[in-house]
C-alpha atoms as a PDB file:
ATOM      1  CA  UNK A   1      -5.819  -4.872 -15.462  1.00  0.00           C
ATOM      2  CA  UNK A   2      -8.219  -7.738 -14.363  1.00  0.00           C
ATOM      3  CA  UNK A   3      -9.800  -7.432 -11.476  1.00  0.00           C
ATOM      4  CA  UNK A   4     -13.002  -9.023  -9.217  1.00  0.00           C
ATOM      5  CA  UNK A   5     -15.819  -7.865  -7.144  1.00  0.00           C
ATOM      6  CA  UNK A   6     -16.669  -9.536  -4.100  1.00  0.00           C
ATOM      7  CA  UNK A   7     -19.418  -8.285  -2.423  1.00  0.00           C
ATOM      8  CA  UNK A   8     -22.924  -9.807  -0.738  1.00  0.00           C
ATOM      9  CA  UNK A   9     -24.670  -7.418  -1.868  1.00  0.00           C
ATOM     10  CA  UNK A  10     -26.018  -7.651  -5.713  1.00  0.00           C
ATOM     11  CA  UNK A  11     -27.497  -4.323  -6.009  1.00  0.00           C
ATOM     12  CA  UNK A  12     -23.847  -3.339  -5.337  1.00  0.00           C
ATOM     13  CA  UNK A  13     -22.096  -5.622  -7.182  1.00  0.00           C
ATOM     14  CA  UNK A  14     -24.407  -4.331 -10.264  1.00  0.00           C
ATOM     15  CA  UNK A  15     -23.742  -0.798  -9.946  1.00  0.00           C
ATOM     16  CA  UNK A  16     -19.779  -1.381  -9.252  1.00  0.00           C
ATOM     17  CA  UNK A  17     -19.993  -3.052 -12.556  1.00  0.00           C
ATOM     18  CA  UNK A  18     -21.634  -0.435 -14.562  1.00  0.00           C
ATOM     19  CA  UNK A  19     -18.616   1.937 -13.447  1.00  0.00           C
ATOM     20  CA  UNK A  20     -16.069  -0.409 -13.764  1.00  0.00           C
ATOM     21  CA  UNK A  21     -17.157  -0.891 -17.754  1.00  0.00           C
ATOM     22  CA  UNK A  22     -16.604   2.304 -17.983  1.00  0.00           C
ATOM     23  CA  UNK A  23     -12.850   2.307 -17.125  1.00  0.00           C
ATOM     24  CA  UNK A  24     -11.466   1.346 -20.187  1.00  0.00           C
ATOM     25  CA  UNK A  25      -7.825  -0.759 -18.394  1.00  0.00           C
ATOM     26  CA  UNK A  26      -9.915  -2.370 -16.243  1.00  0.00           C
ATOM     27  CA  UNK A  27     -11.405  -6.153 -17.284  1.00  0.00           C
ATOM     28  CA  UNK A  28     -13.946  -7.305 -15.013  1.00  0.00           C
ATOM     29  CA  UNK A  29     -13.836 -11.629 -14.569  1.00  0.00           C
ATOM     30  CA  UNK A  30     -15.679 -12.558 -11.959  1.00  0.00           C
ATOM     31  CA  UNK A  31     -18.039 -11.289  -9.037  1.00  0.00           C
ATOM     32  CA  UNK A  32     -18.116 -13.083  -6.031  1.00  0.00           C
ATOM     33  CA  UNK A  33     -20.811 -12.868  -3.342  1.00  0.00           C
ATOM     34  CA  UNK A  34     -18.644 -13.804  -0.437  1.00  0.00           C
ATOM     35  CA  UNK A  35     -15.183 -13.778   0.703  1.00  0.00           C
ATOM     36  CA  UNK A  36     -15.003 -17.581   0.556  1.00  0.00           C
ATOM     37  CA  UNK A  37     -15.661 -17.868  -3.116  1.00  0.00           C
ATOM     38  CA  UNK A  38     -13.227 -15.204  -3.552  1.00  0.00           C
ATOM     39  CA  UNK A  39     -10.851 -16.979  -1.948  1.00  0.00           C
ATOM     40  CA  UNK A  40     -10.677 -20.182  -3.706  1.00  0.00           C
ATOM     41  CA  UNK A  41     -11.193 -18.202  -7.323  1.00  0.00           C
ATOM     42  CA  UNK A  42      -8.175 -16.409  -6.233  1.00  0.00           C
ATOM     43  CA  UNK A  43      -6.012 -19.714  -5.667  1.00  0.00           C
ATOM     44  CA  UNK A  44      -6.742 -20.591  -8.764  1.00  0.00           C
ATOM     45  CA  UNK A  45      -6.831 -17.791 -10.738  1.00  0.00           C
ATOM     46  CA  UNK A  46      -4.431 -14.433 -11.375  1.00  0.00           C
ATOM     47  CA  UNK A  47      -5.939 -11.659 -10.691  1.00  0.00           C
ATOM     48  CA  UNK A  48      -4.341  -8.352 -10.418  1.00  0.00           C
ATOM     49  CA  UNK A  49      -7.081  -5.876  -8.589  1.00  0.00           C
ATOM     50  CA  UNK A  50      -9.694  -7.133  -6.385  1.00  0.00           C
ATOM     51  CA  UNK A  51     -12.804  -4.538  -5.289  1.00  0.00           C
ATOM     52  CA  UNK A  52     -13.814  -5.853  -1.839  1.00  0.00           C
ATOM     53  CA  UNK A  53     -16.705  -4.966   0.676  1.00  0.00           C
ATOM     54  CA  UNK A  54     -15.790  -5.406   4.254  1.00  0.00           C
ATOM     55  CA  UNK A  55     -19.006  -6.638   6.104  1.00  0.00           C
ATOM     56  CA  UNK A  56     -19.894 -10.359   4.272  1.00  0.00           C
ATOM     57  CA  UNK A  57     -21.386 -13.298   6.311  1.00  0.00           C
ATOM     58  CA  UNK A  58     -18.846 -15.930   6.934  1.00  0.00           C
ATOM     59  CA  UNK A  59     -15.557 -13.885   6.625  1.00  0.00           C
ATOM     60  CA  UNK A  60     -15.071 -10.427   6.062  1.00  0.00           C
ATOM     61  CA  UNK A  61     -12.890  -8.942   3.514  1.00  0.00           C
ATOM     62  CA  UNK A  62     -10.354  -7.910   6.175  1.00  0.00           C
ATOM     63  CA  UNK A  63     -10.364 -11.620   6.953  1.00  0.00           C
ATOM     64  CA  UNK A  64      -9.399 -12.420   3.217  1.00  0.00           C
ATOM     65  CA  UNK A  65      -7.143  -9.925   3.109  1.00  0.00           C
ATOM     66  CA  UNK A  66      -5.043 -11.282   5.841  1.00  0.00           C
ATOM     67  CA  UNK A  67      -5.734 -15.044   4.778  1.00  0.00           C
ATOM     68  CA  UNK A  68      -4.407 -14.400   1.463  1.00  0.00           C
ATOM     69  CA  UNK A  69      -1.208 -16.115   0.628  1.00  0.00           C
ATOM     70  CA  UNK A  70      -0.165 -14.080  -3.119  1.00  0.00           C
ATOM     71  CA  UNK A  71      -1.902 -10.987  -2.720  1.00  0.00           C
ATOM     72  CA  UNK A  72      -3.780  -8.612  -5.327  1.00  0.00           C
ATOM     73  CA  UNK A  73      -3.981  -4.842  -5.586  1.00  0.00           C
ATOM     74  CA  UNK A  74      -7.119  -4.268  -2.922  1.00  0.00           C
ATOM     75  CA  UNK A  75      -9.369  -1.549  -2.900  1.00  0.00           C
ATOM     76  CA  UNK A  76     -11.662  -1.833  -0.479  1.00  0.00           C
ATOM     77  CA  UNK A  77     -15.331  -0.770  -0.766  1.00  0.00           C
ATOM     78  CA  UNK A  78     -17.719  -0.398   2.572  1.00  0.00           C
ATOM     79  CA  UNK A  79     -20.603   1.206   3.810  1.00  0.00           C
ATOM     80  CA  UNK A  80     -18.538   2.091   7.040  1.00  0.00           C
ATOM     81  CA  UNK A  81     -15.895   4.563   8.106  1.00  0.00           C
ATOM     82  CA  UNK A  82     -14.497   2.564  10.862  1.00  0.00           C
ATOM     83  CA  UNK A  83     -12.468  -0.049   9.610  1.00  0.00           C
ATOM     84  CA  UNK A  84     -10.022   3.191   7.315  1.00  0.00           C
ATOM     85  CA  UNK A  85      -7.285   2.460  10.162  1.00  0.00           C
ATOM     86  CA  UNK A  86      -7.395  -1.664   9.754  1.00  0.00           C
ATOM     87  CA  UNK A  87      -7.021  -1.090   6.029  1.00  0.00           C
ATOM     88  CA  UNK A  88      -4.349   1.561   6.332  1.00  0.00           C
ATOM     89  CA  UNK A  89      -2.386  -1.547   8.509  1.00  0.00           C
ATOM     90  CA  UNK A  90      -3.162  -3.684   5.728  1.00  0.00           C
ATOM     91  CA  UNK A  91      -1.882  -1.347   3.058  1.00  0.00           C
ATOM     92  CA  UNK A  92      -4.881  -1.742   0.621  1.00  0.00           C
ATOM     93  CA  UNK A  93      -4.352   0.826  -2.184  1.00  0.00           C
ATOM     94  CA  UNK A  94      -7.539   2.768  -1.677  1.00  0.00           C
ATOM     95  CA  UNK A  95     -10.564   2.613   0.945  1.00  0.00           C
ATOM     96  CA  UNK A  96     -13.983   4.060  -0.833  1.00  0.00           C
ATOM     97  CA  UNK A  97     -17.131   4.846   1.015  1.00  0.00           C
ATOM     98  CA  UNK A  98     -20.718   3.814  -0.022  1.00  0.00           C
ATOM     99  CA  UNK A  99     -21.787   5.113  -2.343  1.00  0.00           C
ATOM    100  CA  UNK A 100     -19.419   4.494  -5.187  1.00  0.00           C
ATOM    101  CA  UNK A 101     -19.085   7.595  -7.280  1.00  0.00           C
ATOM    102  CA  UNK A 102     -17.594   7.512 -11.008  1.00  0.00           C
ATOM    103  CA  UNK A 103     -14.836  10.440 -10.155  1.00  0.00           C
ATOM    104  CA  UNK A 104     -13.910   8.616  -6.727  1.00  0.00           C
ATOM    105  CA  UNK A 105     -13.548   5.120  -8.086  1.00  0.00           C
ATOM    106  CA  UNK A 106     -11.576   6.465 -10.816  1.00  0.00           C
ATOM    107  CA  UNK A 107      -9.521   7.920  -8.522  1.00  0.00           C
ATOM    108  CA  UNK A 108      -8.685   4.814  -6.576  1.00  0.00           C
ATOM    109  CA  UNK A 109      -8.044   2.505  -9.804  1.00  0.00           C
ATOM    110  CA  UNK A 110      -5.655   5.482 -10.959  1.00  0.00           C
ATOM    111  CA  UNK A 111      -3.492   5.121  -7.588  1.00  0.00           C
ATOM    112  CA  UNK A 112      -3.653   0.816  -8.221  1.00  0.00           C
ATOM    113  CA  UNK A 113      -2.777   1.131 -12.200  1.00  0.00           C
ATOM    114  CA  UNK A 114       0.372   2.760 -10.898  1.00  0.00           C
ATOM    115  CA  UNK A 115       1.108   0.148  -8.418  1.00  0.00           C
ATOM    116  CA  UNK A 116       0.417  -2.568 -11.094  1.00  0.00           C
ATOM    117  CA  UNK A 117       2.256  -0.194 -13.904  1.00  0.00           C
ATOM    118  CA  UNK A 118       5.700  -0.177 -11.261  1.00  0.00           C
ATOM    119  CA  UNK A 119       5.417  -4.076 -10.788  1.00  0.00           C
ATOM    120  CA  UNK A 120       8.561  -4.751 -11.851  1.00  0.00           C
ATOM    121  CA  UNK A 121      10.835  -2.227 -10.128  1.00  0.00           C
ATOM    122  CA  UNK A 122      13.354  -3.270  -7.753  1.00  0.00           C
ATOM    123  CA  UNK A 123      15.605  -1.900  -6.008  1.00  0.00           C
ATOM    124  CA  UNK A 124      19.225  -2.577  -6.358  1.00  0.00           C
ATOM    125  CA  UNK A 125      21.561  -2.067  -3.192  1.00  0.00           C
ATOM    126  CA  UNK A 126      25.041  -3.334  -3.977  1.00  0.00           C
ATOM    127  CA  UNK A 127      26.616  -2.283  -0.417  1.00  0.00           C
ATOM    128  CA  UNK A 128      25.441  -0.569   2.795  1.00  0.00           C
ATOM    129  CA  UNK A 129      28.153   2.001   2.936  1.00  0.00           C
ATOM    130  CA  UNK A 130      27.237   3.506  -1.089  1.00  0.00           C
ATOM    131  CA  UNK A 131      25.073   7.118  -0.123  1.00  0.00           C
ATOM    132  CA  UNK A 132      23.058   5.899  -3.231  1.00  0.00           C
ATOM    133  CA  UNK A 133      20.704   3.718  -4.662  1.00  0.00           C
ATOM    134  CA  UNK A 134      19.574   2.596  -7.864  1.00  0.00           C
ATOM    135  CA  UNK A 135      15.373   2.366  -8.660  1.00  0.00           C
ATOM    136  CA  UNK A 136      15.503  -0.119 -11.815  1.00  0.00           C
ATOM    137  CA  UNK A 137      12.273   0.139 -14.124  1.00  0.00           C
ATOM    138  CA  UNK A 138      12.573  -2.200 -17.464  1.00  0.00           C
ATOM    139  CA  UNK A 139      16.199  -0.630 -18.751  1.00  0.00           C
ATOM    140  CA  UNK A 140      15.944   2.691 -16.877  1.00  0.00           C
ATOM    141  CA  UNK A 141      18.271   3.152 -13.861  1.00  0.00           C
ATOM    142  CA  UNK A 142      17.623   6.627 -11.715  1.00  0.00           C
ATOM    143  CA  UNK A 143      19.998   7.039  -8.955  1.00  0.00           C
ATOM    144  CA  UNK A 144      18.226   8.130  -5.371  1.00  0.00           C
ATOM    145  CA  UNK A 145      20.696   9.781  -2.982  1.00  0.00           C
ATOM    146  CA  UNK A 146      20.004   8.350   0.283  1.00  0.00           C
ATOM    147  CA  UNK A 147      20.218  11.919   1.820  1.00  0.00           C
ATOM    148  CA  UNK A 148      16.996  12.816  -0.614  1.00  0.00           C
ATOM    149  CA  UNK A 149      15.111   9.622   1.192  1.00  0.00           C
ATOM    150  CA  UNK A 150      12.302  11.078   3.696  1.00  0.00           C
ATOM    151  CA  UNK A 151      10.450   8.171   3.970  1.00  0.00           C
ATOM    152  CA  UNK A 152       9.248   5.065   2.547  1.00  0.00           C
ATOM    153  CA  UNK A 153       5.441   3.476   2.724  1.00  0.00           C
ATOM    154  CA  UNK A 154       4.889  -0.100   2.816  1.00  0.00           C
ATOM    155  CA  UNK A 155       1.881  -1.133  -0.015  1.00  0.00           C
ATOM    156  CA  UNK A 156       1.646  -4.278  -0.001  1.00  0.00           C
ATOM    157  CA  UNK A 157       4.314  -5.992  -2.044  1.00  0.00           C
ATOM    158  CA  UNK A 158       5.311  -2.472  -3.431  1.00  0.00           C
ATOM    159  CA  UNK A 159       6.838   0.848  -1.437  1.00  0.00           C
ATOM    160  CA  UNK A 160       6.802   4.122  -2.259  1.00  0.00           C
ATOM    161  CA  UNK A 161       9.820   5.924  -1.626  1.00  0.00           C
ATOM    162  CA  UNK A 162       9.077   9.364  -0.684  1.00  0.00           C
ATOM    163  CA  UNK A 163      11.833  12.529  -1.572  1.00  0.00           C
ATOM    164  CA  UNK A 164      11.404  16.169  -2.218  1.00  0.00           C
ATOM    165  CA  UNK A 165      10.777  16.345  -6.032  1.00  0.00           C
ATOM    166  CA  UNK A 166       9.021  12.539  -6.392  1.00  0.00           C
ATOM    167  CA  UNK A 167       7.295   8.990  -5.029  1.00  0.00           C
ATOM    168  CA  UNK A 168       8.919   6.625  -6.829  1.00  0.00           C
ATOM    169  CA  UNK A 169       6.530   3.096  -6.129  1.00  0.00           C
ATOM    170  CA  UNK A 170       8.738   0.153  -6.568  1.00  0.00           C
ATOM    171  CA  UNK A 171       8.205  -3.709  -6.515  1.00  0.00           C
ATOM    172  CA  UNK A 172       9.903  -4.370  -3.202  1.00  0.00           C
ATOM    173  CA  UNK A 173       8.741  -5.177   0.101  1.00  0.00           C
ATOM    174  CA  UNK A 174       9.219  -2.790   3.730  1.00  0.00           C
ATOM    175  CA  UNK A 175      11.161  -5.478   5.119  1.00  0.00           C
ATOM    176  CA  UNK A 176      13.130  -5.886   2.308  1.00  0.00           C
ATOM    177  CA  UNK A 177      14.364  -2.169   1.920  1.00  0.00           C
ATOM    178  CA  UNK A 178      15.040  -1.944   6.042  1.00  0.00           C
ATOM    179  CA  UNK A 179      17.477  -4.769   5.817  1.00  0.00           C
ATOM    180  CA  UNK A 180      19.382  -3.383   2.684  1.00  0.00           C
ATOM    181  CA  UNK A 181      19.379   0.357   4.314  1.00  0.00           C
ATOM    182  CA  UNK A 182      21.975   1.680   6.803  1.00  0.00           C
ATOM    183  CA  UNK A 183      20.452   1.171  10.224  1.00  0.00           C
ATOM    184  CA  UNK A 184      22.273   4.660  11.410  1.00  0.00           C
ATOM    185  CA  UNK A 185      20.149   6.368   9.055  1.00  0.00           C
ATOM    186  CA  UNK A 186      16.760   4.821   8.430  1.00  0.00           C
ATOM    187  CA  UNK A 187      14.356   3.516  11.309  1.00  0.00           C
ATOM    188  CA  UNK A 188      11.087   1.688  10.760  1.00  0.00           C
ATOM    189  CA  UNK A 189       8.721   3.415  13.290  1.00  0.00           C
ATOM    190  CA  UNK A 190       5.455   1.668  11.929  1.00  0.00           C
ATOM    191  CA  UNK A 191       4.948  -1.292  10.340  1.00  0.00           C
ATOM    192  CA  UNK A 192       4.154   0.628   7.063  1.00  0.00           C
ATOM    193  CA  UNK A 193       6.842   3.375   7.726  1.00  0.00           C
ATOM    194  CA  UNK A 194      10.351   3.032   7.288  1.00  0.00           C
ATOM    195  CA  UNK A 195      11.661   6.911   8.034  1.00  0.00           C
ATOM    196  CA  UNK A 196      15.088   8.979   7.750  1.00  0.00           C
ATOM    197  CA  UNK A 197      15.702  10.071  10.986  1.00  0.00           C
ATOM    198  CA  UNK A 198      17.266  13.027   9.522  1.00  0.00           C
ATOM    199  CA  UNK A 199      14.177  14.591   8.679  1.00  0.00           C
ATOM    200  CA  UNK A 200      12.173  13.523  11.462  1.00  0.00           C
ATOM    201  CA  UNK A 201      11.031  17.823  12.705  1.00  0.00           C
ATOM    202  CA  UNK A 202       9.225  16.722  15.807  1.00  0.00           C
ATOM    203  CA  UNK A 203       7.943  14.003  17.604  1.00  0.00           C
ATOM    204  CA  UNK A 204       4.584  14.439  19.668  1.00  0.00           C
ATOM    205  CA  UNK A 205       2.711  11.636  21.241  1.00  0.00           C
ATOM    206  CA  UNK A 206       2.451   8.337  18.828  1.00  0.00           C
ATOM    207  CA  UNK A 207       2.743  11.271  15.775  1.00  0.00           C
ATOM    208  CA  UNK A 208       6.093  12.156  13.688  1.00  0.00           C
ATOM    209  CA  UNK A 209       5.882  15.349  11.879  1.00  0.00           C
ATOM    210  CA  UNK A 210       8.351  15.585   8.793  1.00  0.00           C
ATOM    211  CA  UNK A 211       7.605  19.141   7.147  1.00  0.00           C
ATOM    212  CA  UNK A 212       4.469  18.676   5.992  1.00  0.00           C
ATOM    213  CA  UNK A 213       3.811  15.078   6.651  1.00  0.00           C
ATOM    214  CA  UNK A 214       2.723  13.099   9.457  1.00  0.00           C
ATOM    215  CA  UNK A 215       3.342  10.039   9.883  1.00  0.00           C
ATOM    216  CA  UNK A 216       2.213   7.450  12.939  1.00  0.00           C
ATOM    217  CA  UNK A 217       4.493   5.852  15.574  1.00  0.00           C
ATOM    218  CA  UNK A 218       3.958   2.271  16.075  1.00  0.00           C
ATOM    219  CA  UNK A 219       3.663   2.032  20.121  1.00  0.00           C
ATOM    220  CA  UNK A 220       6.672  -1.446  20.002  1.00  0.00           C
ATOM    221  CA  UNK A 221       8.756   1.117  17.765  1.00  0.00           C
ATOM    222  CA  UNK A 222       8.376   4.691  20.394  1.00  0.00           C
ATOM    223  CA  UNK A 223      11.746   3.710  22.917  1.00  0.00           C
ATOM    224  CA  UNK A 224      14.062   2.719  20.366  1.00  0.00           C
ATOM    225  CA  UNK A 225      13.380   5.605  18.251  1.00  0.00           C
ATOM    226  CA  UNK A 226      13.469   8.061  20.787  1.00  0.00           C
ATOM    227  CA  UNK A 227      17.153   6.731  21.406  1.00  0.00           C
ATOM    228  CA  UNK A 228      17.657   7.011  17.746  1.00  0.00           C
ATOM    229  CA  UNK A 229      16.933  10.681  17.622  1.00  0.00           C
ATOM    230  CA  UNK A 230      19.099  11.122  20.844  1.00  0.00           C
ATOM    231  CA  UNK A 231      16.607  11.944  23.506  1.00  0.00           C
ATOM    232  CA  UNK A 232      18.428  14.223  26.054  1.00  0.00           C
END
């Protein structure tokens, strides 16, 4: 994978470096010192994992995240814990803390190889009414009832579609799978969350609970999913 650093800092851009050489899929191209050049190397160049520090004079890497037209795998790298729930809304594949540890950033480029290995799943969907449907990888098709479906998380330009036994990530969008997925079974009740109502245990505050996951209730989504799970 090729990826960038963009960062103000060059003390930190040094030591990312050293621990990115040491990742042996990972081919490091550039470092940038702001989000601007970043920007305009990435309109120019394809680049599939970018390692971006939040706080940078001019704009800040949540700004270039959300200015970005074709976007990378992010992982983004900050001093500060406060902007996890703005990334999490922005589906960046990882958010590390200063400092950057060996173990922890392999961790992170582990979870984005697997987006970038999936890149060319899609889903196919051939009717609303089938129960089933098909996760295509290269010339392997595995069938997904829709009944095994408990939820599926927006990353990006991928999802992950979440069932008992597996998370199978696939190159397809949220908005995509909601409008190919029967609307009396599956509601989106975040902008990264597209759930089964089926499996939905409880519902307390802005929080669903779904055996051992929780997962958060956008506050636009709340009424109409309370109807969904007739409210009596």
């Amino acid at each position: 994978m090729n990826c960038i650093i963009v960062d103000d800092n060059k003390l930190a851009r040094t030591s990312l470096k050293i621990l990115i050489d040491q990742i042996d899929f990972l081919d490091l191209k550039e470092e940038c010192s702001d989000a601007v050049e970043a920007y305009n190397y990435l309109k120019k160049e394809t680049i599939d994992l970018v390692f971006l520090d939040v706080e940078m004079p001019g704009m800040t890497g949540i700004e270039l995240i959300k200015n970005l037209v074709k976007r990378p795998i992010i992982i983004l790298i900050t001093s500060k814990k406060n902007y996890a729930v703005e990334a999490f809304e922005l589906n960046v594949a990882d958010y590390i803390i200063k400092p950057v540890t060996l173990s922890r950033l392999t961790l992170a480029v582990s979870r984005a190889k697997e987006l970038f290995d999936n890149k060319d799943q899609v889903v196919d969907i051939n009717q609303k009414d089938k129960d089933y449907i098909f996760v295509r990888s290269n010339s392997i098709l595995a069938k997904i009832k829709l009944s095994d479906i408990i939820y599926i998380q927006a990353l990006g330009d991928y999802v992950n579609i979440i069932t008992p036994t597996k998370r199978n990530t696939v190159h397809c969008t949220l908005k995509s799978m909601e409008e190919k997925l029967p609307v009396n079974k599956f509601y989106r009740l975040h902008r990264s969350y597209l759930v089964a109502t089926d499996h939905i245990d409880s519902v307390e505050d802005n929080t669903a609970y779904i055996g051992k996951n929780t997962l958060p209730i956008g506050e636009q989504y709340k009424k109409e999913l309370l109807k969904k799970l007739n409210l009596v």
